[in-house]
Structure formats: structure tokens, C-alpha cells
Protein backbone atom coordinates (compact mmCIF):
# COMPACT_ATOMS: atom_id res chain seq x y z
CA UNK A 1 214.40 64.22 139.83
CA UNK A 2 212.67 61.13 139.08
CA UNK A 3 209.17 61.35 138.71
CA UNK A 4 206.70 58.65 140.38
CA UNK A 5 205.48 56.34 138.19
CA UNK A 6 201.66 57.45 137.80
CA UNK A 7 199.13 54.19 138.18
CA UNK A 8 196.61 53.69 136.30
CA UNK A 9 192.95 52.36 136.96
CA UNK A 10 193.56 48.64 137.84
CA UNK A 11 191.11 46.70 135.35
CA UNK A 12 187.89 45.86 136.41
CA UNK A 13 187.63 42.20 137.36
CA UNK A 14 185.31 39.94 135.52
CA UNK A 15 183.62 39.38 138.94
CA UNK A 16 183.08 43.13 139.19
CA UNK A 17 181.51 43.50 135.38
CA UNK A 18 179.34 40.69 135.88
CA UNK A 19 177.89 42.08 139.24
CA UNK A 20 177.09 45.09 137.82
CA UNK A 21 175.29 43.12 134.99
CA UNK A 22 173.43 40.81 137.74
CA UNK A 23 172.62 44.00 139.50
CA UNK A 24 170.44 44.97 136.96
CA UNK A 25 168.29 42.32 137.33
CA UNK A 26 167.70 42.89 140.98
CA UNK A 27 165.81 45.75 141.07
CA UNK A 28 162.49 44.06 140.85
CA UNK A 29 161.25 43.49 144.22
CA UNK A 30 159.99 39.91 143.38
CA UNK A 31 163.59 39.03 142.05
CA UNK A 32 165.76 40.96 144.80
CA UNK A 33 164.68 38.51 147.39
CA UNK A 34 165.67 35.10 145.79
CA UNK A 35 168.81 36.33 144.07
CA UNK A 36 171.59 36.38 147.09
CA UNK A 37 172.15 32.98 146.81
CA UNK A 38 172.24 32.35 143.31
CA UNK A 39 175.10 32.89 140.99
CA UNK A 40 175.83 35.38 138.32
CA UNK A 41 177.36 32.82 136.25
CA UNK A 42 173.26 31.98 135.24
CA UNK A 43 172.59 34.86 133.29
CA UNK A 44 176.59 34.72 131.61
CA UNK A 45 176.06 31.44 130.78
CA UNK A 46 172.74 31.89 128.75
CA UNK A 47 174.46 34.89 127.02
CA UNK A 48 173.22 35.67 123.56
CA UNK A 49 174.79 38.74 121.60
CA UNK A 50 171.83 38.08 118.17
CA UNK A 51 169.58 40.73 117.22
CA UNK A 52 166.41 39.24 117.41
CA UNK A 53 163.55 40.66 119.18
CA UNK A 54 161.98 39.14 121.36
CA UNK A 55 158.56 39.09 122.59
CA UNK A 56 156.97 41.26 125.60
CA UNK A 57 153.08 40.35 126.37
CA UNK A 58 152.06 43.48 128.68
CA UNK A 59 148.49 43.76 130.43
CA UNK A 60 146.64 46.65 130.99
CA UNK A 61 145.05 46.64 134.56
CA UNK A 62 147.42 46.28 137.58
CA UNK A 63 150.54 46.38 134.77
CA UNK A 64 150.68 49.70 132.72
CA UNK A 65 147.51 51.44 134.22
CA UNK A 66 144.93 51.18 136.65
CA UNK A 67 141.20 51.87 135.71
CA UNK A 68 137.94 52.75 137.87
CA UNK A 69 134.19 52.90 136.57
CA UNK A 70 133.97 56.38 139.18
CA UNK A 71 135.82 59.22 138.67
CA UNK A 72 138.85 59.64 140.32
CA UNK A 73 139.54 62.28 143.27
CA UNK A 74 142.72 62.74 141.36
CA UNK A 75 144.00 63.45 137.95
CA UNK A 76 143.04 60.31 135.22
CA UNK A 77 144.85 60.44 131.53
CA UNK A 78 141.57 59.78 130.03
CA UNK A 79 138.27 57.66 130.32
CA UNK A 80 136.95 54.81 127.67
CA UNK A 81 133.21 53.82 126.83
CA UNK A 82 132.38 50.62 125.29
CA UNK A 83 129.27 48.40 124.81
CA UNK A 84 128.62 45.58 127.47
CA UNK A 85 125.61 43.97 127.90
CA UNK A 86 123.47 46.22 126.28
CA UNK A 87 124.89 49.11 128.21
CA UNK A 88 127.93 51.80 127.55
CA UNK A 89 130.10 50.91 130.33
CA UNK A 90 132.52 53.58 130.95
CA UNK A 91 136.60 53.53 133.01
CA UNK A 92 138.33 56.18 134.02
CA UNK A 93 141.95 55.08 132.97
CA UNK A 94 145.41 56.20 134.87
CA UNK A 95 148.56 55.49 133.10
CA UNK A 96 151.74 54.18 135.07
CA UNK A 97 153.99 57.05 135.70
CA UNK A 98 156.84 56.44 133.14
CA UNK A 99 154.43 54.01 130.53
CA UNK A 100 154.88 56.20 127.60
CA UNK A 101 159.22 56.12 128.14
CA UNK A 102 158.64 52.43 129.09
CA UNK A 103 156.77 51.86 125.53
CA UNK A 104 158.94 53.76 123.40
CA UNK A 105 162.71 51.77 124.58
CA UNK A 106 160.92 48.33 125.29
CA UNK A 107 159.69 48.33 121.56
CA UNK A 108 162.86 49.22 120.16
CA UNK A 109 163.77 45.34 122.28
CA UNK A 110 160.61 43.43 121.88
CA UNK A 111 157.72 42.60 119.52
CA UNK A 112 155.02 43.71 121.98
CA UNK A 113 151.53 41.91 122.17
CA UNK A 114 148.99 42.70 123.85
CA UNK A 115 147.59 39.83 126.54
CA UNK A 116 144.77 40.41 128.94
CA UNK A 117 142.60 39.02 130.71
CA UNK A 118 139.86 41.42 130.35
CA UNK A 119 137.06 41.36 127.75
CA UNK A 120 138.05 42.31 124.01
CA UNK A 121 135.40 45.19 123.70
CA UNK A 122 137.31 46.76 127.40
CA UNK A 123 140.24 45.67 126.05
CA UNK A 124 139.87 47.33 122.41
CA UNK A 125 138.77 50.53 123.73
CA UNK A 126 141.78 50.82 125.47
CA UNK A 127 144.69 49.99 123.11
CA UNK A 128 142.90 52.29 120.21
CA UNK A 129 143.54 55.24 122.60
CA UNK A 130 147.13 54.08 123.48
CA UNK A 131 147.83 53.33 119.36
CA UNK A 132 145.85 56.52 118.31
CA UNK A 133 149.71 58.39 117.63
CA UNK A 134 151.02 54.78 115.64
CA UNK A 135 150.51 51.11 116.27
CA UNK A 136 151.85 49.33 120.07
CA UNK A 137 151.17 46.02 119.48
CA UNK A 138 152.25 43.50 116.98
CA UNK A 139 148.94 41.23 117.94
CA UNK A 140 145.93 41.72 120.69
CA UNK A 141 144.93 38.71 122.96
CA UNK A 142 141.91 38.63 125.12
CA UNK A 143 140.17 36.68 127.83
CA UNK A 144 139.35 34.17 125.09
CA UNK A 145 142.56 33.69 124.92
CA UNK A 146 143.17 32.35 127.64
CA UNK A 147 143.09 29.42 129.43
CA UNK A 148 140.59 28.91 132.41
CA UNK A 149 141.50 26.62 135.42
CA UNK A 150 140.81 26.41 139.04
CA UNK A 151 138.09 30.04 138.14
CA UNK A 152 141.01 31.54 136.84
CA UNK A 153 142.19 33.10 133.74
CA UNK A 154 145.40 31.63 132.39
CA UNK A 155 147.77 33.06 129.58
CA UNK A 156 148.89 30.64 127.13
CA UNK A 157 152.90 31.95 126.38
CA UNK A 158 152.47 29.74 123.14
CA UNK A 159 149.53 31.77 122.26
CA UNK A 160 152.41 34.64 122.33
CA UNK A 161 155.39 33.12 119.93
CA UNK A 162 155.77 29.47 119.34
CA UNK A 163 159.66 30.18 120.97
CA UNK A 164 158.81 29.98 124.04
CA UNK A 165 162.45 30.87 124.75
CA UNK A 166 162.04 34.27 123.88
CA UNK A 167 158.85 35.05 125.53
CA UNK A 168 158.63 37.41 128.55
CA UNK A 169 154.76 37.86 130.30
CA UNK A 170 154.83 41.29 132.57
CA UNK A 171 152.31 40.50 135.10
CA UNK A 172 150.73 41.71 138.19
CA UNK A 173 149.15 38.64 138.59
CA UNK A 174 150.27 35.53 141.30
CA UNK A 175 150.13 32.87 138.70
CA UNK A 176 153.19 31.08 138.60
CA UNK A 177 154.81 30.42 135.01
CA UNK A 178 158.28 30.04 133.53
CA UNK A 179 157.79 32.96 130.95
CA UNK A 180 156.61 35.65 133.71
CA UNK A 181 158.51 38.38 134.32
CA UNK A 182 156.78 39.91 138.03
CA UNK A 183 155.74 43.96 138.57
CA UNK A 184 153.94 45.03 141.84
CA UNK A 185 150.53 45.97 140.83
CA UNK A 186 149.90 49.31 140.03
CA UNK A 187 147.14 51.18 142.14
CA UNK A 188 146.95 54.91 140.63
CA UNK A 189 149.85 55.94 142.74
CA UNK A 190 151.84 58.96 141.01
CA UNK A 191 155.03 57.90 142.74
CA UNK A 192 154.93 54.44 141.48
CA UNK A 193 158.70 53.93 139.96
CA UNK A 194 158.49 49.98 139.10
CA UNK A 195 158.31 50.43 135.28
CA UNK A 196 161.57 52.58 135.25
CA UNK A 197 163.02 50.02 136.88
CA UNK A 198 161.59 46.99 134.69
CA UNK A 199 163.49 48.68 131.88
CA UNK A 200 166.76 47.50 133.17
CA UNK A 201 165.59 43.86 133.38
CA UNK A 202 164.52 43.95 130.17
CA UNK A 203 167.12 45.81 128.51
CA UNK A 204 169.17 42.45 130.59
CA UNK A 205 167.11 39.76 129.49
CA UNK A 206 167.24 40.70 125.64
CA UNK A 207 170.66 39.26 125.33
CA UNK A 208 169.57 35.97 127.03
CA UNK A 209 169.64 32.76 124.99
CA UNK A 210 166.48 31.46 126.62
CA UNK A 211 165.12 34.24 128.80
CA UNK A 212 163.04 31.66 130.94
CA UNK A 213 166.70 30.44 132.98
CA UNK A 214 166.73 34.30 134.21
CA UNK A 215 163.11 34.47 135.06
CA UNK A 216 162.30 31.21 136.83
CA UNK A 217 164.75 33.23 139.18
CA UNK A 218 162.10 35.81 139.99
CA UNK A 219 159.10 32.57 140.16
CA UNK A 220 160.92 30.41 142.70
């Protein structure tokens, strides 16, 4: 007897493989809600297969951790003391649940840099704790870094590479700028799952030509 021919898996459709590339980029809240209207031909289009790192400016407060000058009801990773006007100020610092997983495959991407708006002695304290295993950050930039309009502190993406096409800016700020990539502000919560998810947009926007076409996306 003649035996049925067997099928095989029909091949998935460019369509299909460039969804599930898009997808990636929608799990960031800020993002999800703009993108059902745009095409997935934006990201394909800006497609770059090169090597080069790129550049990842990450915060501290509201981004990777949240700090409080009283101790917490619940658990903190560890506290900081620094000089401030003639005083030893000291925070009580909580890490983002997943920041240490986040670090180590971001860095393997992306020169990271340090760019805060807090002051450098806060912001020192801080980082030496974080680097005290091996060095983060490629560079550190402070408040006086910063630009300051309308009583607000502004960061300079220039101040971060002079290619500004390879610059991403996590913030948890509301600032609007081509070069920031949006995260929901972290508030100490040990469910928070946004950094885990951040990983896939980043992992996405490595390969982009000019990463601020993808991320004007998540600004509009």
C-alpha cells in the first residue's frame, strides 16, 4: 500500500518572523500602546547585523533601584553614607528585582554609563557598591551634567557618545527625547518584572542602524 505523503512544517512567512521580532519590542508598557498602528517594516528597515556596542545611560533612582533616607519596613540590599552639607547623609538602597541579570547580558550589548541626575557624592557612593565585584560603567555623569531648563534636570545624549545614533537613555523620567528608551518607575516593589522585560528591547534595538527610529516609537 501506498503510504501518505507526510507534510512537513509549511515555512514560516516573513510576516510571521518579523512579528515575532516586533513583538519583542512591545513589552514595554510605554511602547505597547502606540505600536498597533505602526508597521514592522520600521525596525526591518533600520536593520544593522555590525558588532558594535552601543551605548546604554542607566539611572539609579526610579530606574535600577529605589532609595529612602528611613529604613525600610521591608528587606533593603544595603544602605550608603556620604558627606552633604557638612552632614553624613545616609539611603537605604533596594535593587530592582532582576538588576544584577539585567547588568550582566546588557553589558555584554552596550558600553554602559552611568547618567543621573542626582548629586556626584550620592551618586558615587552608590556605583562603588554596585562596581565593588568589577567595574559597571565605562564613564559616570552627574547632575552637573546635565542640562537645566524649565527647574528641571536635562540629560545631554551627546554628553553620552557623540553617535547619537547609537545612544539609548533608560529613564523613569517624563522628559521627552529621541534617545529615551521608557521603564515605569520603580517603587521597592519585589514583584516589579519591567527590567526582565527591557532585556528583550534591548537585546532588539542592538541590531538597529540608528536606534532613535525604534524609540521615537515609544516617545510619540
Amino acid at each position: 500500500m501506498r503510504r501518505p505523503l507526510r507534510r512537513g512544517k509549511a515555512p514560516v512567512s516573513f510576516s510571521l518572523q518579523t512579528n515575532t521580532q516586533w513583538s519583542k519590542l512591545i513589552y514595554v508598557k510605554n511602547i505597547r500602546e502606540y505600536i498597533g498602528s505602526l508597521g514592522v517594516w520600521c525596525f526591518f528597515s533600520n536593520y544593522d547585523g555590525g558588532s558594535d556596542k552601543r551605548y546604554l545611560a542607566l539611572d539609579f533612582e526610579g530606574v535600577i533601584l529605589h532609595s529612602t533616607i528611613r529604613r525600610p519596613e521591608h528587606r533593603y540590599d544595603f544602605f550608603v553614607q556620604y558627606p552633604a552639607n557638612g552632614e553624613i547623609c545616609t539611603h537605604f538602597i533596594t535593587l530592582r528585582p532582576m538588576v544584577k541579570e539585567f547588568i550582566e547580558s546588557v553589558s555584554e550589548w552596550y558600553h554602559l554609563v552611568l547618567y543621573t541626575t542626582a548629586e556626584q557624592e550620592y551618586a558615587d557612593a552608590i556605583a562603588d557598591k554596585l562596581e565593588k565585584k568589577g567595574k559597571i560603567f565605562l564613564k559616570r555623569l552627574y547632575r552637573t551634567d546635565c542640562d537645566y531648563l524649565d527647574g528641571k534636570y536635562l540629560r545631554d545624549p551627546e554628553k553620552v557618545a557623540s553617535d547619537l545614533s547609537s545612544v539609548v537613555i533608560l529613564s523613569a523620567d517624563y522628559t521627552h527625547y529621541n534617545n529615551k528608551l521608557p521603564i515605569d518607575p520603580y517603587d521597592g516593589d519585589t514583584k516589579d518584572c519591567y527590567l526582565l522585560s527591557t532585556i528583550a528591547v534591548l537585546d532588539s534595538l542592538r541590531y538597529c542602524h540608528d536606534v532613535r527610529s525604534i524609540l521615537e516609537l515609544a516617545n510619540l
